[in-house]
PDB file of N, CA and C in Angstrom:
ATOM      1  N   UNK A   1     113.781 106.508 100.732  1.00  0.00           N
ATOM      2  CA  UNK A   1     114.038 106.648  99.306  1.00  0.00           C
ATOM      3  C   UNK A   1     113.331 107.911  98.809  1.00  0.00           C
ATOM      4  N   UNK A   2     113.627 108.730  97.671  1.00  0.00           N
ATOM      5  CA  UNK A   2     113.314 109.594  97.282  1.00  0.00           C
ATOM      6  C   UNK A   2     113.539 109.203  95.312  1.00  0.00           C
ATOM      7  N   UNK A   3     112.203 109.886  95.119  1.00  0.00           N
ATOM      8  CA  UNK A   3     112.208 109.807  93.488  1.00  0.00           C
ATOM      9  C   UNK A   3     112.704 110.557  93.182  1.00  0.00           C
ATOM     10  N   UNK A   4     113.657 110.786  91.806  1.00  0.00           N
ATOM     11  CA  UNK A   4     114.411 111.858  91.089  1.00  0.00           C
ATOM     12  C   UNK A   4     114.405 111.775  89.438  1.00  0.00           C
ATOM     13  N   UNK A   5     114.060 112.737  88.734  1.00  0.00           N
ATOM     14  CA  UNK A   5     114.349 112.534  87.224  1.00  0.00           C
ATOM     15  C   UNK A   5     115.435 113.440  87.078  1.00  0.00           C
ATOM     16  N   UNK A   6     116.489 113.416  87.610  1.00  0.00           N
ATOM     17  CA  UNK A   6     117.837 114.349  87.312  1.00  0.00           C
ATOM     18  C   UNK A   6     118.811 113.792  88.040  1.00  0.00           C
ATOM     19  N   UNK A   7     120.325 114.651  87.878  1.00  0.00           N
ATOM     20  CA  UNK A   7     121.391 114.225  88.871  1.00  0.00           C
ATOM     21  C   UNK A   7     121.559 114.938  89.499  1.00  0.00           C
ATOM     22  N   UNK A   8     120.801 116.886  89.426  1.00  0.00           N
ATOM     23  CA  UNK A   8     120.680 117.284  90.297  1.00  0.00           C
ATOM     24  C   UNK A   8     119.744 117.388  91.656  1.00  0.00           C
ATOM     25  N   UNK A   9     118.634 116.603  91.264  1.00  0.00           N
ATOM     26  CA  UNK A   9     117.829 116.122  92.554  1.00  0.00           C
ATOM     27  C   UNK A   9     118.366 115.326  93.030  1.00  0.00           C
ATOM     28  N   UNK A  10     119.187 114.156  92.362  1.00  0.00           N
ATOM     29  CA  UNK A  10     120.230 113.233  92.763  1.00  0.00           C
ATOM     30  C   UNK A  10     120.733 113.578  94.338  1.00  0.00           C
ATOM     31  N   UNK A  11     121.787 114.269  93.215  1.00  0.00           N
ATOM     32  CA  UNK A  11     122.913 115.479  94.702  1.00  0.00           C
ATOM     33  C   UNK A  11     121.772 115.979  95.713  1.00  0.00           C
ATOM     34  N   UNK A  12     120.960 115.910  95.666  1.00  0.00           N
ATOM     35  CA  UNK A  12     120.112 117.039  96.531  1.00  0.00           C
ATOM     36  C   UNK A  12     119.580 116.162  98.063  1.00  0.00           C
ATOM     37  N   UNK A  13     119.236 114.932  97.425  1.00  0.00           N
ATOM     38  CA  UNK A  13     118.675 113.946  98.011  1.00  0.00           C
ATOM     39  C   UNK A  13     119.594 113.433  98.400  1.00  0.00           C
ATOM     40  N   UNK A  14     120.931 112.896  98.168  1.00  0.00           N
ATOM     41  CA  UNK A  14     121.913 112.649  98.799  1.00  0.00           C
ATOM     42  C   UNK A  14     122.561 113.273  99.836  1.00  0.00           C
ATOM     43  N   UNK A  15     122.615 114.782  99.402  1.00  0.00           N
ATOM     44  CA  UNK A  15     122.743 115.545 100.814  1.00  0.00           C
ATOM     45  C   UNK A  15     121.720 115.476 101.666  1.00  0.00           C
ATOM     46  N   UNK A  16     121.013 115.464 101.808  1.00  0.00           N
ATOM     47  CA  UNK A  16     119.755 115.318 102.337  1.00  0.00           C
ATOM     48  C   UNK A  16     120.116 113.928 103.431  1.00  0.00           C
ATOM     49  N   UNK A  17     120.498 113.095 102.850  1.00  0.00           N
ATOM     50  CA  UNK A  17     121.038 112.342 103.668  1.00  0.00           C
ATOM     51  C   UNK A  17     119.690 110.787 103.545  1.00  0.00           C
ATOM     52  N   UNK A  18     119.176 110.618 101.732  1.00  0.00           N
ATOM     53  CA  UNK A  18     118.368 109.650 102.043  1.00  0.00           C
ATOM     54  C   UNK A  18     118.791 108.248 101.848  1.00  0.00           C
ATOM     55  N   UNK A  19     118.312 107.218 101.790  1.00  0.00           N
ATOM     56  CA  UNK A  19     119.288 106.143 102.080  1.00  0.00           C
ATOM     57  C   UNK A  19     119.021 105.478 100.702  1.00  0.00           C
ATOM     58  N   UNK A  20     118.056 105.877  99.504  1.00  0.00           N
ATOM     59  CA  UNK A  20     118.400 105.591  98.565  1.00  0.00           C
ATOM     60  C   UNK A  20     117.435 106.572  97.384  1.00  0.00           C
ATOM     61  N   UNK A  21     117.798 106.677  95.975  1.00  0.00           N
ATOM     62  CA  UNK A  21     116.925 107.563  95.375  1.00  0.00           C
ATOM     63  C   UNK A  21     116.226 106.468  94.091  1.00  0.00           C
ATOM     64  N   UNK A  22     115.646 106.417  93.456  1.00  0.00           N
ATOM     65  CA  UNK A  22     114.799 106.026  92.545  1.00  0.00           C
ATOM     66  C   UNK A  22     114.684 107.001  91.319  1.00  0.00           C
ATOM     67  N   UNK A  23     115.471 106.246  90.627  1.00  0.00           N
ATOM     68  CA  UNK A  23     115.510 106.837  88.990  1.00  0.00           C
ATOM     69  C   UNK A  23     114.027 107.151  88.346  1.00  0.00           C
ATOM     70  N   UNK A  24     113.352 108.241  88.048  1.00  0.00           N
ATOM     71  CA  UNK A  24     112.235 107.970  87.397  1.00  0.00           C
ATOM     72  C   UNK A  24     112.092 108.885  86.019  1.00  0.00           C
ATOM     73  N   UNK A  25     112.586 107.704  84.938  1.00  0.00           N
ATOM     74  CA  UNK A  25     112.699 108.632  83.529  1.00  0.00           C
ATOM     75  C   UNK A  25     111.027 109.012  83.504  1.00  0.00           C
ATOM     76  N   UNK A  26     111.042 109.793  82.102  1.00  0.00           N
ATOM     77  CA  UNK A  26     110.189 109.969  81.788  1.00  0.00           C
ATOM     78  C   UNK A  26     108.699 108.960  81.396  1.00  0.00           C
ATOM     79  N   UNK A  27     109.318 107.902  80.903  1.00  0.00           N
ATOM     80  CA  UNK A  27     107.986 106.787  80.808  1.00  0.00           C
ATOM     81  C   UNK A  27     107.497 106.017  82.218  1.00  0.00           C
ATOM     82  N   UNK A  28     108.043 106.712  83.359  1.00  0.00           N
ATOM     83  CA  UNK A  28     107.692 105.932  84.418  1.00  0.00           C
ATOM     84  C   UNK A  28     106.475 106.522  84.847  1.00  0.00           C
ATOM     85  N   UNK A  29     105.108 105.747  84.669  1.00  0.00           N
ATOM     86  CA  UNK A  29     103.951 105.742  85.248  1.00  0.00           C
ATOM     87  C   UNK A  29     103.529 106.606  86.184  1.00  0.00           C
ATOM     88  N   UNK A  30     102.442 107.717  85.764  1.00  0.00           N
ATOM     89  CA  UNK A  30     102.075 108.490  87.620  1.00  0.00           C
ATOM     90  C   UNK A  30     102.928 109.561  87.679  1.00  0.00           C
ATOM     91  N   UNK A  31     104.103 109.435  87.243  1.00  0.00           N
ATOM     92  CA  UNK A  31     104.851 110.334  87.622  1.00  0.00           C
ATOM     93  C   UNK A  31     105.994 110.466  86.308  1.00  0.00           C
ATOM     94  N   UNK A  32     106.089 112.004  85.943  1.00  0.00           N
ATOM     95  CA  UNK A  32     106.312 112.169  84.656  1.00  0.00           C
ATOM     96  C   UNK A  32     107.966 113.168  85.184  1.00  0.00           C
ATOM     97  N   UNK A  33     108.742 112.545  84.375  1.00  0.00           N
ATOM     98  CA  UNK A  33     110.315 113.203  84.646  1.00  0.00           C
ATOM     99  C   UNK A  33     110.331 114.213  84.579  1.00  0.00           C
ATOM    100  N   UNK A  34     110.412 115.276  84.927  1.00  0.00           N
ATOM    101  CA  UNK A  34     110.457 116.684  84.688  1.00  0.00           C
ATOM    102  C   UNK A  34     111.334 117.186  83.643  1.00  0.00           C
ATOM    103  N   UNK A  35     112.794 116.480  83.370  1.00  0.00           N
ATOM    104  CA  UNK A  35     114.044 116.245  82.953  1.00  0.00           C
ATOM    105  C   UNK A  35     113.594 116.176  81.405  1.00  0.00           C
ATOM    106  N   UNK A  36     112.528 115.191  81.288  1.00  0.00           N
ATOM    107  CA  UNK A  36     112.811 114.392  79.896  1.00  0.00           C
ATOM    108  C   UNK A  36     113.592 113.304  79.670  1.00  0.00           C
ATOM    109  N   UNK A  37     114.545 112.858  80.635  1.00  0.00           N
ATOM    110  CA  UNK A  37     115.590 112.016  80.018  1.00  0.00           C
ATOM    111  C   UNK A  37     114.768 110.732  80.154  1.00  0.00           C
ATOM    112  N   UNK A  38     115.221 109.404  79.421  1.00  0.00           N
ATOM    113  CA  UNK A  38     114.578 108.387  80.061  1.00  0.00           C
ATOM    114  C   UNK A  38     115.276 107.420  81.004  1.00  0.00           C
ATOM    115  N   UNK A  39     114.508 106.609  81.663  1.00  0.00           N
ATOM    116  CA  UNK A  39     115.320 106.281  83.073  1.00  0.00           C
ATOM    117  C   UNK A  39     116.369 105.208  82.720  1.00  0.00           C
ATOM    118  N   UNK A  40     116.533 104.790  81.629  1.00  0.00           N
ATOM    119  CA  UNK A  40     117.735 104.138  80.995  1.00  0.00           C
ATOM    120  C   UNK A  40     118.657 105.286  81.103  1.00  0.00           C
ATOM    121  N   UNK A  41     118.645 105.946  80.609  1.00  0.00           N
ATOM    122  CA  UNK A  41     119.821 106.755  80.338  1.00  0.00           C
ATOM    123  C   UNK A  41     119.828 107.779  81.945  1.00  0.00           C
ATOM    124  N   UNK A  42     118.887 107.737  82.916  1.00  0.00           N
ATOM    125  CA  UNK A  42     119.093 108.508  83.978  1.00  0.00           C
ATOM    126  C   UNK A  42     119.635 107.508  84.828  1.00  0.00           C
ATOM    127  N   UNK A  43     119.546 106.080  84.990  1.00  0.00           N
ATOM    128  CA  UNK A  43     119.990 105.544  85.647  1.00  0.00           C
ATOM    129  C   UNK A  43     121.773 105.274  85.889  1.00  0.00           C
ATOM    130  N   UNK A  44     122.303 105.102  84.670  1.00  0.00           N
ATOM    131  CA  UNK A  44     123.410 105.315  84.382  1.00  0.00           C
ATOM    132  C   UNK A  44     124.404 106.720  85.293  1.00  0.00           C
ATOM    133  N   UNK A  45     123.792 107.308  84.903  1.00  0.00           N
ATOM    134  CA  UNK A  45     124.599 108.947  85.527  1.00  0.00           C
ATOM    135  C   UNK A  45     124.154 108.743  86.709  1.00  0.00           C
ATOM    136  N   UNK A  46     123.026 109.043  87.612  1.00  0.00           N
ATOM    137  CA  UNK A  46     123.042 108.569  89.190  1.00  0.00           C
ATOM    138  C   UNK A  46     123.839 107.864  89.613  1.00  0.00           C
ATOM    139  N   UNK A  47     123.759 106.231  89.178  1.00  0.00           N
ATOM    140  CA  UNK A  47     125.213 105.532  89.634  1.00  0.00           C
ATOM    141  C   UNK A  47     126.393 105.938  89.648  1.00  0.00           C
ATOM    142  N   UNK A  48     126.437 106.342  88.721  1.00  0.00           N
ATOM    143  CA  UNK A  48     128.198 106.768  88.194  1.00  0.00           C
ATOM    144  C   UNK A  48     128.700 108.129  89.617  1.00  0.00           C
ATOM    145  N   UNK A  49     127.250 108.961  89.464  1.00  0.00           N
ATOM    146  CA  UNK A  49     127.935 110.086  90.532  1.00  0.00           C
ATOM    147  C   UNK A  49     126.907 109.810  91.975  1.00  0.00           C
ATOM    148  N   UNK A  50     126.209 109.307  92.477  1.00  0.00           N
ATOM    149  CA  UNK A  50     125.953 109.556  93.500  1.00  0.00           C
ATOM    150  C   UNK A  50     126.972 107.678  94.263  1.00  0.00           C
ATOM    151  N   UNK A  51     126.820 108.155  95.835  1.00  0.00           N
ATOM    152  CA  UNK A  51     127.319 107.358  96.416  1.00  0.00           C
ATOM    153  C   UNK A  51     125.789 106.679  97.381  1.00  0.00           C
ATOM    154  N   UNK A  52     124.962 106.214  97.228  1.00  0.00           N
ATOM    155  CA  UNK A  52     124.008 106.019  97.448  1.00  0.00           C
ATOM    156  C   UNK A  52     123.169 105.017  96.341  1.00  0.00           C
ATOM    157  N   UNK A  53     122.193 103.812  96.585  1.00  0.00           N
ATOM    158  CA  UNK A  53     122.025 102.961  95.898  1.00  0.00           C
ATOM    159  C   UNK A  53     121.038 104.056  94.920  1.00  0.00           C
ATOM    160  N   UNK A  54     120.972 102.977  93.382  1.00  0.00           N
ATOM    161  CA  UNK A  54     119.851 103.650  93.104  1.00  0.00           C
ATOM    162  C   UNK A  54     118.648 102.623  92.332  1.00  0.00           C
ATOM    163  N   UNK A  55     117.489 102.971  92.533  1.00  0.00           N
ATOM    164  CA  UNK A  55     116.745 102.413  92.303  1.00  0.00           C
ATOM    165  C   UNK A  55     115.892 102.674  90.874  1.00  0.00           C
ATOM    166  N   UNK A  56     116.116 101.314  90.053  1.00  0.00           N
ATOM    167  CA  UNK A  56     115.274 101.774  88.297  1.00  0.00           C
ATOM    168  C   UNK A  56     113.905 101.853  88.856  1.00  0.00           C
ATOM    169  N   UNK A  57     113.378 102.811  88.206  1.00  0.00           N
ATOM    170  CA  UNK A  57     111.716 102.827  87.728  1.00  0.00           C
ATOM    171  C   UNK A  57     111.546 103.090  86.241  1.00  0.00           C
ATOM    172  N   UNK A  58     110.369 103.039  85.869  1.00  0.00           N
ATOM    173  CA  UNK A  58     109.825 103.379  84.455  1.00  0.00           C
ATOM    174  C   UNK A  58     109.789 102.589  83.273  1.00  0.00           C
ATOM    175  N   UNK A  59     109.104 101.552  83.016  1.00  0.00           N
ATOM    176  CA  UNK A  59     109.661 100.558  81.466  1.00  0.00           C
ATOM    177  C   UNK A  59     109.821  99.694  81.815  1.00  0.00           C
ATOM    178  N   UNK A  60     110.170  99.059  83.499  1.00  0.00           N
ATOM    179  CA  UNK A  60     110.168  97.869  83.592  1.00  0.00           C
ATOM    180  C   UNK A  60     109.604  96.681  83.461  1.00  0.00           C
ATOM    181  N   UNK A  61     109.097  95.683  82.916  1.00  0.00           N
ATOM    182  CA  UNK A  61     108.125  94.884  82.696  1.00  0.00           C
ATOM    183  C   UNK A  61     108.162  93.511  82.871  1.00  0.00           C
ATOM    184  N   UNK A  62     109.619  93.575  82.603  1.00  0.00           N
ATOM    185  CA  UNK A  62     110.198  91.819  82.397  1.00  0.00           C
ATOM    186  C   UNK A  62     111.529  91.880  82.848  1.00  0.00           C
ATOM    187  N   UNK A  63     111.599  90.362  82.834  1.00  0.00           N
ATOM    188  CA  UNK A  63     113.612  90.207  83.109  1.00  0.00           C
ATOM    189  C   UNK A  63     114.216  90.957  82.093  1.00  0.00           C
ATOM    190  N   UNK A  64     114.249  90.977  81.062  1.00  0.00           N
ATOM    191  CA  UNK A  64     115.461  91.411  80.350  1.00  0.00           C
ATOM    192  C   UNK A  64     115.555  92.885  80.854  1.00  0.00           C
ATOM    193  N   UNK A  65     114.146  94.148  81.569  1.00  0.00           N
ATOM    194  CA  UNK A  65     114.275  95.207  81.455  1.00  0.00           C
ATOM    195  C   UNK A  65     115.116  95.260  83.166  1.00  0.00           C
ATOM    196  N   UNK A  66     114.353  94.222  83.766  1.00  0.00           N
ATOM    197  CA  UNK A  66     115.135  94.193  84.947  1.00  0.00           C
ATOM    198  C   UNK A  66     116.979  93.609  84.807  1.00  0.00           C
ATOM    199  N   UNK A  67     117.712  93.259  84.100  1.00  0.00           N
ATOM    200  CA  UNK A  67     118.604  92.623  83.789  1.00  0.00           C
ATOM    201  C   UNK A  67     119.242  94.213  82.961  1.00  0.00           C
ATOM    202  N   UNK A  68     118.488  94.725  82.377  1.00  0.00           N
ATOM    203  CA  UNK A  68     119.199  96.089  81.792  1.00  0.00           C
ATOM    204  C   UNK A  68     119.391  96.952  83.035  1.00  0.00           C
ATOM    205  N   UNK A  69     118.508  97.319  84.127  1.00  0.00           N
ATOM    206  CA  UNK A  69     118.308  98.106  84.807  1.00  0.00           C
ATOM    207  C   UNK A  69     119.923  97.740  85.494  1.00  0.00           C
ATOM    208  N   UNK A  70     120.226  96.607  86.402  1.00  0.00           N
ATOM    209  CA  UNK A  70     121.419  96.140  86.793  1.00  0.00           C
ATOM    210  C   UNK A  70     122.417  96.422  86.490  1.00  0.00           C
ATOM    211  N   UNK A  71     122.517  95.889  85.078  1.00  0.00           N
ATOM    212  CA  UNK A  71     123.590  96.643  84.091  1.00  0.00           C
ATOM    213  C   UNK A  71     124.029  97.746  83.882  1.00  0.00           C
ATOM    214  N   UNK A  72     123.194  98.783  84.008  1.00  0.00           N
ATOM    215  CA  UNK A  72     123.397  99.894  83.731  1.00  0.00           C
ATOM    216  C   UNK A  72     123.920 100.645  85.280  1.00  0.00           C
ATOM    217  N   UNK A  73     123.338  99.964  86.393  1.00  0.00           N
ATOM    218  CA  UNK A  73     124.084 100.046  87.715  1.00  0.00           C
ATOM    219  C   UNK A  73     122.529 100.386  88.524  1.00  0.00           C
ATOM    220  N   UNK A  74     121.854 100.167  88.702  1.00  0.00           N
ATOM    221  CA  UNK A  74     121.278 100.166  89.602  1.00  0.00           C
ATOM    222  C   UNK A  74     121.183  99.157  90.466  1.00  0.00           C
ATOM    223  N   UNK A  75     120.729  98.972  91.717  1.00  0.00           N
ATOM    224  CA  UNK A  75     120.872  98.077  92.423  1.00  0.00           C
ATOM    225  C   UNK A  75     119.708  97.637  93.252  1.00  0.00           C
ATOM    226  N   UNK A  76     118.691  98.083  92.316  1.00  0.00           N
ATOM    227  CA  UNK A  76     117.046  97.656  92.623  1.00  0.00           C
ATOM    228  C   UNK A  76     116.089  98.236  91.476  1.00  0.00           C
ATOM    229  N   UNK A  77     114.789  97.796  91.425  1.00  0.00           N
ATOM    230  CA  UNK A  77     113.889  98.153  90.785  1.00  0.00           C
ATOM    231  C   UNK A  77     112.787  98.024  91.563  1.00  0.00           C
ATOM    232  N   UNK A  78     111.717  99.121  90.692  1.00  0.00           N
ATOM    233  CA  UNK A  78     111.002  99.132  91.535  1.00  0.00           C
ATOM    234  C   UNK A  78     109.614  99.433  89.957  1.00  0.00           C
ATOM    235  N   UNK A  79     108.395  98.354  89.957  1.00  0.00           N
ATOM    236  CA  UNK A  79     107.834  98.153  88.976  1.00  0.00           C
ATOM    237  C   UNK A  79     106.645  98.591  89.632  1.00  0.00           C
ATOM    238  N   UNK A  80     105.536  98.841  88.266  1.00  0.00           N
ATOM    239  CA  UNK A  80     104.190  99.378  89.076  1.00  0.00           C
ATOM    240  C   UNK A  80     103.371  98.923  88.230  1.00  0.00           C
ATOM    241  N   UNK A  81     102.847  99.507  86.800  1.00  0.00           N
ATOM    242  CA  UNK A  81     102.442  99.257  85.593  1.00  0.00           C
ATOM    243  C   UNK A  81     102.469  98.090  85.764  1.00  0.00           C
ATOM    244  N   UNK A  82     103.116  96.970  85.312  1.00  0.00           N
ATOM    245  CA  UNK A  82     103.211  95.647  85.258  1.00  0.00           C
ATOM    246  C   UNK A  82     102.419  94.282  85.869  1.00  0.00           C
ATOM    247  N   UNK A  83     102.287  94.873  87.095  1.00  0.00           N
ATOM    248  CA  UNK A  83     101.197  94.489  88.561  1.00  0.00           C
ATOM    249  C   UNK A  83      99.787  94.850  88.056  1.00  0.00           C
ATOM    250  N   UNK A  84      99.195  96.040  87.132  1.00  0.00           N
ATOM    251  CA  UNK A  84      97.830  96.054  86.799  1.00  0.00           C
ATOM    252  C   UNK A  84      97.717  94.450  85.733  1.00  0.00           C
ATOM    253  N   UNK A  85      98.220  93.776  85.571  1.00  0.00           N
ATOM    254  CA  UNK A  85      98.117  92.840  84.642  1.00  0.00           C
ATOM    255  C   UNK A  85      96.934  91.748  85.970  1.00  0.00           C
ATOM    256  N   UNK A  86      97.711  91.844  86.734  1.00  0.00           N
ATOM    257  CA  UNK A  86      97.491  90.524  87.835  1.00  0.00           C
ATOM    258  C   UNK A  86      95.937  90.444  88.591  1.00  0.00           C
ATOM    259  N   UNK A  87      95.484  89.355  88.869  1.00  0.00           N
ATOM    260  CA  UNK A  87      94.252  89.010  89.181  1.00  0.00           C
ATOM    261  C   UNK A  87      94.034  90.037  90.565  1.00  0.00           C
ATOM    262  N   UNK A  88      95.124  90.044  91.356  1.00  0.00           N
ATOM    263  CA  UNK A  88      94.675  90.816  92.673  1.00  0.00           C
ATOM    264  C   UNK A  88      94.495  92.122  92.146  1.00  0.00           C
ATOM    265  N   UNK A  89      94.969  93.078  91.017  1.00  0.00           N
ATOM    266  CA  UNK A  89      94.672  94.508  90.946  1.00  0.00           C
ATOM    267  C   UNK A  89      93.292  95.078  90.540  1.00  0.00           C
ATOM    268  N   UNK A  90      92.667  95.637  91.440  1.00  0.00           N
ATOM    269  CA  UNK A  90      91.254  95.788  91.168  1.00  0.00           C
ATOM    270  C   UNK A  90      90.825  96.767  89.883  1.00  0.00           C
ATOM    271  N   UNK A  91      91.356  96.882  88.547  1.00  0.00           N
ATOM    272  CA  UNK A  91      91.116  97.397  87.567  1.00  0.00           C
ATOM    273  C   UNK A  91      90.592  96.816  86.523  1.00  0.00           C
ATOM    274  N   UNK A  92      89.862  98.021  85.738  1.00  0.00           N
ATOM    275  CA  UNK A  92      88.770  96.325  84.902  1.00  0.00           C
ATOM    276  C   UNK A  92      90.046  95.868  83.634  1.00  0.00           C
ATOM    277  N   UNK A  93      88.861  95.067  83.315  1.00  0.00           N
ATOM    278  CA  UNK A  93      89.956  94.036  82.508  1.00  0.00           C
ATOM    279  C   UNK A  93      89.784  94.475  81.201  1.00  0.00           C
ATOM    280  N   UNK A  94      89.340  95.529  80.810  1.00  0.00           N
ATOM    281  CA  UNK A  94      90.096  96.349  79.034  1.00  0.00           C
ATOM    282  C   UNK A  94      91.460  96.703  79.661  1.00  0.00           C
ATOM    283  N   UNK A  95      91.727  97.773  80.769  1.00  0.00           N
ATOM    284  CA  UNK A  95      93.085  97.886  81.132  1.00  0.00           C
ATOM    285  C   UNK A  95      93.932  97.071  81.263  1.00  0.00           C
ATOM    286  N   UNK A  96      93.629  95.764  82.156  1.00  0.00           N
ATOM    287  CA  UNK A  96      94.647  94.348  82.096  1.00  0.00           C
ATOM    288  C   UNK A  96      94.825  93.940  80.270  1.00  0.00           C
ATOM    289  N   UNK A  97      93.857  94.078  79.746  1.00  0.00           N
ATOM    290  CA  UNK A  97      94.389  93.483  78.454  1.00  0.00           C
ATOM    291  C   UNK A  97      95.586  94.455  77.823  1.00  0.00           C
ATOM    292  N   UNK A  98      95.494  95.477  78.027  1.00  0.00           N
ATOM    293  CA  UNK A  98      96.258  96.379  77.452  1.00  0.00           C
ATOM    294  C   UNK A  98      97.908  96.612  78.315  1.00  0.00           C
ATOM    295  N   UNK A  99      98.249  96.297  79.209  1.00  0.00           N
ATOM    296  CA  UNK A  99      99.388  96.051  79.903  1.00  0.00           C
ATOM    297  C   UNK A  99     100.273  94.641  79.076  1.00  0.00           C
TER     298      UNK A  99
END
């Protein structure tokens, strides 16, 4: 898999020949879209033109965002942010409150 905030890294990575790419709008954690777009609206156009799965990142938190991500055509997610909430993530707990 390869991360992309465009449809031209899209194409790029597809030629490339990877077996799937990962939408990452701009609010996706760690890693900031270069694009600007957000991964709602980047996820959409990847599907539509690449032939290769694609994977939501960025905003995900819950079912309904995972249930949008689907919708919009992706065919995985992939969450990060969300996991600092949980007892196993070794971060102190002002940050867990704030997730």
């Amino acid at each position: 898999m390869h991360k992309v905030s465009n449809l031209r890294e899209g194409k790029r990575a597809e030629g490339a020949e990877v077996d799937a790419v990962v939408a990452m709008g701009y609010e996706a954690g760690g890693i900031i879209g270069r694009s600007g777009v957000s991964s709602f609206c980047l996820i959409p156009e990847l599907a539509d033109n690449l032939n290769i799965p694609v994977i939501a990142a960025g905003g995900i938190a819950d079912a309904r965002g995972f249930a949008a991500a689907m919708i919009l055509g992706a065919e995985g997610v992939e969450i990060g942010t969300r996991l600092l909430a949980t007892k196993e993530c070794p971060v102190p707990g002002k940050i867990k409150k704030r997730c």
